[in-house]
N, C-alpha and C. Protein backbone atom coordinates (compact mmCIF):
# COMPACT_ATOMS: atom_id res chain seq x y z
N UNK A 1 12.77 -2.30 -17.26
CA UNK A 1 11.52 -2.85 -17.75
C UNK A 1 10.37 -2.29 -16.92
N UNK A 2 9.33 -1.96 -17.75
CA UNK A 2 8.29 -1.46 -16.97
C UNK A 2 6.89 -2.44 -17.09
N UNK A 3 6.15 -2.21 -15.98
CA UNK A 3 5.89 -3.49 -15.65
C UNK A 3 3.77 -2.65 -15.88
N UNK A 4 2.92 -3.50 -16.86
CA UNK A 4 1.72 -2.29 -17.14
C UNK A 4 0.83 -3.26 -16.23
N UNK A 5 0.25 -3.16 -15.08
CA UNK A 5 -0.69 -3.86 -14.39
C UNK A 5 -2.32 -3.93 -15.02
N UNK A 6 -2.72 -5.13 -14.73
CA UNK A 6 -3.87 -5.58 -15.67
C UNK A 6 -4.65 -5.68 -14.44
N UNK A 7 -4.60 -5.94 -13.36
CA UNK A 7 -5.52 -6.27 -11.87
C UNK A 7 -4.49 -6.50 -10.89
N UNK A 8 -4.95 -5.83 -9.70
CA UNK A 8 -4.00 -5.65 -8.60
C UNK A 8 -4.88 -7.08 -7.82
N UNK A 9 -4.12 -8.25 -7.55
CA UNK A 9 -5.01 -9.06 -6.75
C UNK A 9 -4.28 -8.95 -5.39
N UNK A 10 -3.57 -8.22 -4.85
CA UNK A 10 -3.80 -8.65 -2.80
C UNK A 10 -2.84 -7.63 -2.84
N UNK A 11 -3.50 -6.85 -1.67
CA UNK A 11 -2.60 -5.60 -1.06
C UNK A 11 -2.48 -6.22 0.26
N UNK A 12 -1.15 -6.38 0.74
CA UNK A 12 -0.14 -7.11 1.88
C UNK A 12 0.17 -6.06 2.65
N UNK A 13 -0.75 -5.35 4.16
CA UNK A 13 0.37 -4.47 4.46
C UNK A 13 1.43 -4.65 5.56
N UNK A 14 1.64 -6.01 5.69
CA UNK A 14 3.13 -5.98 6.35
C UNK A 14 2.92 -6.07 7.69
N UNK A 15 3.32 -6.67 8.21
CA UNK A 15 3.25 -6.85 9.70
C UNK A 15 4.61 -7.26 10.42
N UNK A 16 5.09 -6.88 11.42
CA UNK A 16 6.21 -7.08 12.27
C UNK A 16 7.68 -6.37 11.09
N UNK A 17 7.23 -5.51 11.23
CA UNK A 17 8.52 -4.75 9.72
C UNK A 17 8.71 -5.95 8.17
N UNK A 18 7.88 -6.23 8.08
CA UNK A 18 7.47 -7.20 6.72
C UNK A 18 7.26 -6.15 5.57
N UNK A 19 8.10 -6.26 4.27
CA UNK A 19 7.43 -5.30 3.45
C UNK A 19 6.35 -5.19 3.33
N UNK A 20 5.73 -4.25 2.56
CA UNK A 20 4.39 -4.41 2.13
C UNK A 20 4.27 -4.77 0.82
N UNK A 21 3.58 -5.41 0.31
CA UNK A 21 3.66 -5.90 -0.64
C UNK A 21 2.41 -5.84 -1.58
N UNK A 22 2.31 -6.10 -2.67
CA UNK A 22 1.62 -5.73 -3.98
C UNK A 22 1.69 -6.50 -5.21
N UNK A 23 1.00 -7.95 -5.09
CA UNK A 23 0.51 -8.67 -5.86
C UNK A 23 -0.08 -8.34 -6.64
N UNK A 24 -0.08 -8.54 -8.32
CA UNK A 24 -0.34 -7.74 -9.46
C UNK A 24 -0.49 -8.69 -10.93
N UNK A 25 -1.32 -9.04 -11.65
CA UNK A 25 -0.84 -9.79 -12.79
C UNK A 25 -0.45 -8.89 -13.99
N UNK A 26 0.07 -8.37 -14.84
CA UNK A 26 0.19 -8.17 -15.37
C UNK A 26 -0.47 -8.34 -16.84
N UNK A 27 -0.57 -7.41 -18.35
CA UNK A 27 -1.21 -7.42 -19.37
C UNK A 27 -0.49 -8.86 -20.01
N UNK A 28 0.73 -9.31 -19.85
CA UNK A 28 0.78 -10.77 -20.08
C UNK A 28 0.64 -12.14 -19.62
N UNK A 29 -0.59 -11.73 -18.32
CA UNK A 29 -0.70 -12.51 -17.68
C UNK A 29 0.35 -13.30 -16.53
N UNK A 30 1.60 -12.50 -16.45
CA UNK A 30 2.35 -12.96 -15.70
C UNK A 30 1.75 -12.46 -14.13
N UNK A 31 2.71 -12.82 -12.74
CA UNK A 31 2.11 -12.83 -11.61
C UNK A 31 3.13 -11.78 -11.25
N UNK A 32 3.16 -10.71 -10.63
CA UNK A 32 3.99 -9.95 -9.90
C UNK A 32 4.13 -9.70 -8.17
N UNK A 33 5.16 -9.43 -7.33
CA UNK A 33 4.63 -8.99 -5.95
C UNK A 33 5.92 -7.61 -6.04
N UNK A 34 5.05 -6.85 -5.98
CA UNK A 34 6.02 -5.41 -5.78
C UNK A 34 6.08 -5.28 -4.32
N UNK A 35 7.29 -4.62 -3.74
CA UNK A 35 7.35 -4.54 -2.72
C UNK A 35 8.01 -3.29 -1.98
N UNK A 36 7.48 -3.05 -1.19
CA UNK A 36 7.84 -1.52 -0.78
C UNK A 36 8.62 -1.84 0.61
N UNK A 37 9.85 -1.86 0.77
CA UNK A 37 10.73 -2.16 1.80
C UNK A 37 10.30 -1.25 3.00
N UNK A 38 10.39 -1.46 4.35
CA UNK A 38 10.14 -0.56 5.34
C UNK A 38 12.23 0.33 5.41
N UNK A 39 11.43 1.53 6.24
CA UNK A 39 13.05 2.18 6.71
C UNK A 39 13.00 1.28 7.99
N UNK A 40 14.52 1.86 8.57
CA UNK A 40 14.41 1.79 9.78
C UNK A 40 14.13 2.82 10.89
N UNK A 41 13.60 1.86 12.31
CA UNK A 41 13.30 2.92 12.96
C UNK A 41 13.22 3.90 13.21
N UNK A 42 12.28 4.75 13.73
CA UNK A 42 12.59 6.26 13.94
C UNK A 42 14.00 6.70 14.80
N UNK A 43 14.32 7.70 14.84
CA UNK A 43 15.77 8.10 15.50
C UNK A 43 15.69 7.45 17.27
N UNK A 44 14.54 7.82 17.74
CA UNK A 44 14.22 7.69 19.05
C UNK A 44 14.16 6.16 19.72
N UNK A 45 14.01 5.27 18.30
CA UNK A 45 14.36 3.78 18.16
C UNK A 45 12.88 2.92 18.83
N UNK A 46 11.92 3.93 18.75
CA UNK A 46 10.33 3.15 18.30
C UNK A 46 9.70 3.54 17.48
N UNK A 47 9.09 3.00 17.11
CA UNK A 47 7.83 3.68 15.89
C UNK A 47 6.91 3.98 16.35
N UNK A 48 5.96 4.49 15.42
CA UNK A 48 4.45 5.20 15.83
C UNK A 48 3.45 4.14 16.92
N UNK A 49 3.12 3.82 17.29
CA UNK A 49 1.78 3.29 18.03
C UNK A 49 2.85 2.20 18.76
N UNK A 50 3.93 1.90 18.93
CA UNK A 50 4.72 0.85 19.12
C UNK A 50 5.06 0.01 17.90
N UNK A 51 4.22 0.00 17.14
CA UNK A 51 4.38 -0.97 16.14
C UNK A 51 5.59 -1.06 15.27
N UNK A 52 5.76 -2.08 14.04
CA UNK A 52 6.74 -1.78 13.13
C UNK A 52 6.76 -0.12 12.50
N UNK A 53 8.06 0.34 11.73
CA UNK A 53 7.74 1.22 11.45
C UNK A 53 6.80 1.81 9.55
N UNK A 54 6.43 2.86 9.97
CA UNK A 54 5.51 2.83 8.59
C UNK A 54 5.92 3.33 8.01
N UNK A 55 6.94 4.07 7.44
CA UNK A 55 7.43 4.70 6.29
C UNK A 55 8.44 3.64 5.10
N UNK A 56 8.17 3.97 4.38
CA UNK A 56 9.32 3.04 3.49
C UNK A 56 10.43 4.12 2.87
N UNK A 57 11.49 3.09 2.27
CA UNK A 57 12.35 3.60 1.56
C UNK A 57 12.13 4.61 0.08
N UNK A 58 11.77 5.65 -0.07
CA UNK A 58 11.47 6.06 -0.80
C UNK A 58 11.87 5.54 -2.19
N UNK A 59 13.61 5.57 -2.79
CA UNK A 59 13.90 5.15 -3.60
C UNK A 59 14.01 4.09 -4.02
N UNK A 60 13.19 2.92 -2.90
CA UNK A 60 14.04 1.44 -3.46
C UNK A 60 12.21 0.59 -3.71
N UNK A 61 11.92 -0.09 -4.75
CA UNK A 61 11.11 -0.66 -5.31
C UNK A 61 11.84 -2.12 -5.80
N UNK A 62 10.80 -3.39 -5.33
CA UNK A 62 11.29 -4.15 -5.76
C UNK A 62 10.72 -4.99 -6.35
N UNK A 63 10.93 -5.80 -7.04
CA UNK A 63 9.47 -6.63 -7.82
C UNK A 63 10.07 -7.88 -8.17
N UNK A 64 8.68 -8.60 -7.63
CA UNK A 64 8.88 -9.83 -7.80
C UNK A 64 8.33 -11.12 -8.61
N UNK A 65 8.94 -11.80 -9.51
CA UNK A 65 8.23 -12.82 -10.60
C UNK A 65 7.34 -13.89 -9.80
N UNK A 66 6.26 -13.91 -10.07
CA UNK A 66 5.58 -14.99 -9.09
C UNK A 66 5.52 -16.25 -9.88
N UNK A 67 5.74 -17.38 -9.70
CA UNK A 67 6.36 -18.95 -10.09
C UNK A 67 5.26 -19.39 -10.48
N UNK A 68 4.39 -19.29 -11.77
CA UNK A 68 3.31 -19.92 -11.97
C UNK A 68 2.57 -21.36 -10.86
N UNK A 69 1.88 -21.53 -10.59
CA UNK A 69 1.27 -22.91 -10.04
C UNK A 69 2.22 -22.53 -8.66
N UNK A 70 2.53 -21.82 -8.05
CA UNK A 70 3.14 -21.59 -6.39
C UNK A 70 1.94 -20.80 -5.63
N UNK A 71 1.64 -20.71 -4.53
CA UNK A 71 1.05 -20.38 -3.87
C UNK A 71 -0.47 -20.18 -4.15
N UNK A 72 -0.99 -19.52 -3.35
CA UNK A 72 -2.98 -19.40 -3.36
C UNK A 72 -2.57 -18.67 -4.13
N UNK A 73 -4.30 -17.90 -4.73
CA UNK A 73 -4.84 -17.33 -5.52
C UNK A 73 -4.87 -15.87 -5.21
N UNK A 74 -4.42 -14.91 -5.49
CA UNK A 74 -3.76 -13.37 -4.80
C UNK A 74 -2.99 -13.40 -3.26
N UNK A 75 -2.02 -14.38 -3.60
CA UNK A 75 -1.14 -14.51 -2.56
C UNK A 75 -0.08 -14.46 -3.06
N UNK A 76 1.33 -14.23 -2.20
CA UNK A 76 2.42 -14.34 -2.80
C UNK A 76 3.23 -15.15 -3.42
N UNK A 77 3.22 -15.95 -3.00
CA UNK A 77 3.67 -17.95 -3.43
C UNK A 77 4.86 -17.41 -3.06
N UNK A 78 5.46 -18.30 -4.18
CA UNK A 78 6.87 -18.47 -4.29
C UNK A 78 7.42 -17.51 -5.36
N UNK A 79 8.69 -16.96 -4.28
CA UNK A 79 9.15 -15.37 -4.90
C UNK A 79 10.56 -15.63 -5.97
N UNK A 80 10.77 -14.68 -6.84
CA UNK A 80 12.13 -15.05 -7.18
C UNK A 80 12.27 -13.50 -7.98
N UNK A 81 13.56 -12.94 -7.67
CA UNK A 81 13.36 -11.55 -7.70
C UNK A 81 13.67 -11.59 -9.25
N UNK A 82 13.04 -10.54 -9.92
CA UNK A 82 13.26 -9.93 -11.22
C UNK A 82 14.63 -8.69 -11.21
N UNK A 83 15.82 -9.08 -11.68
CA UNK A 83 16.58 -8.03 -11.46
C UNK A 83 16.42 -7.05 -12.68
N UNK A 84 15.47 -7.36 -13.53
CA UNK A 84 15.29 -6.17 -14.85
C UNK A 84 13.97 -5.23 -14.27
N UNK A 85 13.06 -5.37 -13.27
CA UNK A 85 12.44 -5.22 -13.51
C UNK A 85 12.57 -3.44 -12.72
N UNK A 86 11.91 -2.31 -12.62
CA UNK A 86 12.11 -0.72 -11.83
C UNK A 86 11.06 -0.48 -11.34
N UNK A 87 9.80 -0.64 -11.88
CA UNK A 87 9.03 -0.26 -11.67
C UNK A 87 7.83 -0.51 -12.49
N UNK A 88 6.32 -0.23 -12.18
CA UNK A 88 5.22 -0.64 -13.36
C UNK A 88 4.79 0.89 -13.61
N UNK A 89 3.80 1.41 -14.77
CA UNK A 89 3.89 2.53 -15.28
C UNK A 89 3.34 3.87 -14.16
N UNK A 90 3.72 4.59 -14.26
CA UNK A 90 3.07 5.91 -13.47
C UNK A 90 1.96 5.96 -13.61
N UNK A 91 1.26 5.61 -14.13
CA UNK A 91 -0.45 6.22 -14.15
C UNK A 91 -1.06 4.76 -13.24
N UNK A 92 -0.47 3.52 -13.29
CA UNK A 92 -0.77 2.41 -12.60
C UNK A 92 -0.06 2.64 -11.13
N UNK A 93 0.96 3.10 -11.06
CA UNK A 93 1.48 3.31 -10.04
C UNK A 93 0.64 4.30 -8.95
N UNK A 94 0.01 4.64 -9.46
CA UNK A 94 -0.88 6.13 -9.10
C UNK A 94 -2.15 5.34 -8.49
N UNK A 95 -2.79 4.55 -9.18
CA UNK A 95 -3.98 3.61 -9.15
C UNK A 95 -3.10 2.63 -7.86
N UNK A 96 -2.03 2.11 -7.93
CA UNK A 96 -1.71 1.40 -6.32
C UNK A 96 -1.63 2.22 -5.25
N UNK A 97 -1.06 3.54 -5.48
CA UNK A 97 -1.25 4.18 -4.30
C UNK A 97 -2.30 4.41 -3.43
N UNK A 98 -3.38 4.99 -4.36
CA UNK A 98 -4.77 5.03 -4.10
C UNK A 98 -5.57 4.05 -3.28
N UNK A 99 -4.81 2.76 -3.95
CA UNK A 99 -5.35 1.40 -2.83
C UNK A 99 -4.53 1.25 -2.18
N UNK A 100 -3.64 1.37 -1.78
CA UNK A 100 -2.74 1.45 -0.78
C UNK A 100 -3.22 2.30 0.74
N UNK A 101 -3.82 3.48 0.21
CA UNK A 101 -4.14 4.08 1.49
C UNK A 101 -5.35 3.73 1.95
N UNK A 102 -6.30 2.75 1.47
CA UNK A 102 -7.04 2.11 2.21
C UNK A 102 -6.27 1.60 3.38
N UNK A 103 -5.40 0.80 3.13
CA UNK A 103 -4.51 0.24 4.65
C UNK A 103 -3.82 0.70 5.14
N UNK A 104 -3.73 2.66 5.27
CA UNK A 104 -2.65 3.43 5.78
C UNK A 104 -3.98 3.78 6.80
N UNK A 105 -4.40 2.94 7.49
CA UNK A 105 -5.26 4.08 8.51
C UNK A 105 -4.34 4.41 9.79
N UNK A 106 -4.54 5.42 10.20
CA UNK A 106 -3.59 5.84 11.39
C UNK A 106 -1.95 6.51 11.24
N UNK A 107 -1.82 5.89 9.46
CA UNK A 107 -0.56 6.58 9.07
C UNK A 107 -1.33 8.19 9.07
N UNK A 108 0.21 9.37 8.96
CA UNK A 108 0.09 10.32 9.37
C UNK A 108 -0.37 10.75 7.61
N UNK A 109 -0.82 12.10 7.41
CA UNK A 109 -0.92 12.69 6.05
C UNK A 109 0.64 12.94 5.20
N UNK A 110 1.20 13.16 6.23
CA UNK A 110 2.49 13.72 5.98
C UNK A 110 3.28 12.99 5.08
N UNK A 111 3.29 11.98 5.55
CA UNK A 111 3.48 10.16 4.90
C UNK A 111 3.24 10.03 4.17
N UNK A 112 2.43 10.37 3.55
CA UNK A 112 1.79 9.85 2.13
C UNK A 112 2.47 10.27 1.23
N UNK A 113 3.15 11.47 1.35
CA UNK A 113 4.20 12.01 0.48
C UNK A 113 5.30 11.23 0.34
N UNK A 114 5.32 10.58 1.53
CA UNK A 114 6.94 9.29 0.96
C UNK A 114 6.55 8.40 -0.19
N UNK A 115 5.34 8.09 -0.56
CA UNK A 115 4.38 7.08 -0.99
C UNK A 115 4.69 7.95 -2.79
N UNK A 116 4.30 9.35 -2.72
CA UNK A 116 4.33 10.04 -3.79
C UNK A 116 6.06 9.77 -4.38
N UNK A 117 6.81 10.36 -3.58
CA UNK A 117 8.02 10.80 -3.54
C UNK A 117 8.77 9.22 -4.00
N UNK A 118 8.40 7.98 -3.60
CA UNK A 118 8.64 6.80 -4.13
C UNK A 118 8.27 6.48 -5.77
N UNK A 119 7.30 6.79 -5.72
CA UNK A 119 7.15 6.52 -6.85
C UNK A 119 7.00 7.30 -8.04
N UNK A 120 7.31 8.89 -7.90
CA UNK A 120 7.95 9.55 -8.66
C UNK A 120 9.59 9.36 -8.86
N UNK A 121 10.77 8.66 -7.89
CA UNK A 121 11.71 8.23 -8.08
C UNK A 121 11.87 6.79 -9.10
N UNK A 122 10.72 6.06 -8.80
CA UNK A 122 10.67 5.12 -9.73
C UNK A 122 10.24 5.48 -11.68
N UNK A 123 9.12 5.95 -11.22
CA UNK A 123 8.88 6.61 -12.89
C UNK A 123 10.14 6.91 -13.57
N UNK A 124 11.43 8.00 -12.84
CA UNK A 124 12.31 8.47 -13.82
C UNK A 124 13.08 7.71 -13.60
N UNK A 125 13.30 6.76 -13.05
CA UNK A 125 14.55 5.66 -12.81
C UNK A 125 15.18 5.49 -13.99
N UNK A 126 16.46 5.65 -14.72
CA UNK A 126 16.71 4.58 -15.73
C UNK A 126 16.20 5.75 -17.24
N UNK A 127 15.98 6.67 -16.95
CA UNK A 127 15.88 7.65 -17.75
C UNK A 127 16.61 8.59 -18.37
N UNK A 128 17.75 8.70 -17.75
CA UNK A 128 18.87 9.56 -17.82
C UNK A 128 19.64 9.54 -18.92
């Protein structure tokens, strides 16, 4: 199922290896939180600045049904995973990235290609 975003309300970027996450309503008015899993550590077993680490799993996207009347207003509430759901469309997907790197400051350029490389794995997901 592909998921067509109508307004992105709260970009989450994750703190203490917390996904990042991507609150979204959808053209039927439903509530979404997509979520971009972190990897683990770098080989050397810290990450960049000390912090959690910043790259995610390229292939794994996850999305989540948000519970009408649960939580604030572009917040996550209360989660409950969608197991139909892969991904929302490529050209929207393209439009989250874009806001996404507002909160990549200090991520490297290089990186951003995991960001691409994610969500060109999602587009053809399920296509085969």
């Amino acid at each position: 199922m592909l998921y067509i975003i109508k307004r992105v309300m709260n970009v989450d970027p994750g703190a203490n290896g917390a996904p990042l996450s991507v609150t979204f309503e959808s053209f039927f008015h439903k509530k979404y939180c997509l979520q971009f899993p972190r990897c683990a550590p770098h080989v050397n077993g810290s990450a960049p600045n000390g912090g959690a680490p910043t790259v995610f799993d390229p292939p794994v996207l996850e999305v989540y049904s948000l519970r009408k009347g649960k939580g604030r207003e572009g917040g996550a509430g209360e989660q409950e995973w969608d197991k139909n759901a892969k991904a929302v469309s490529w050209r929207e997907a393209r439009k989250i990235l874009h806001k996404l790197r507002r909160h990549m400051i200090g991520v490297e350029e290089s990186q951003h290609d995991t960001y691409e490389a994610m969500l060109y794995a999602s587009k053809n997901e399920g296509r085969e």
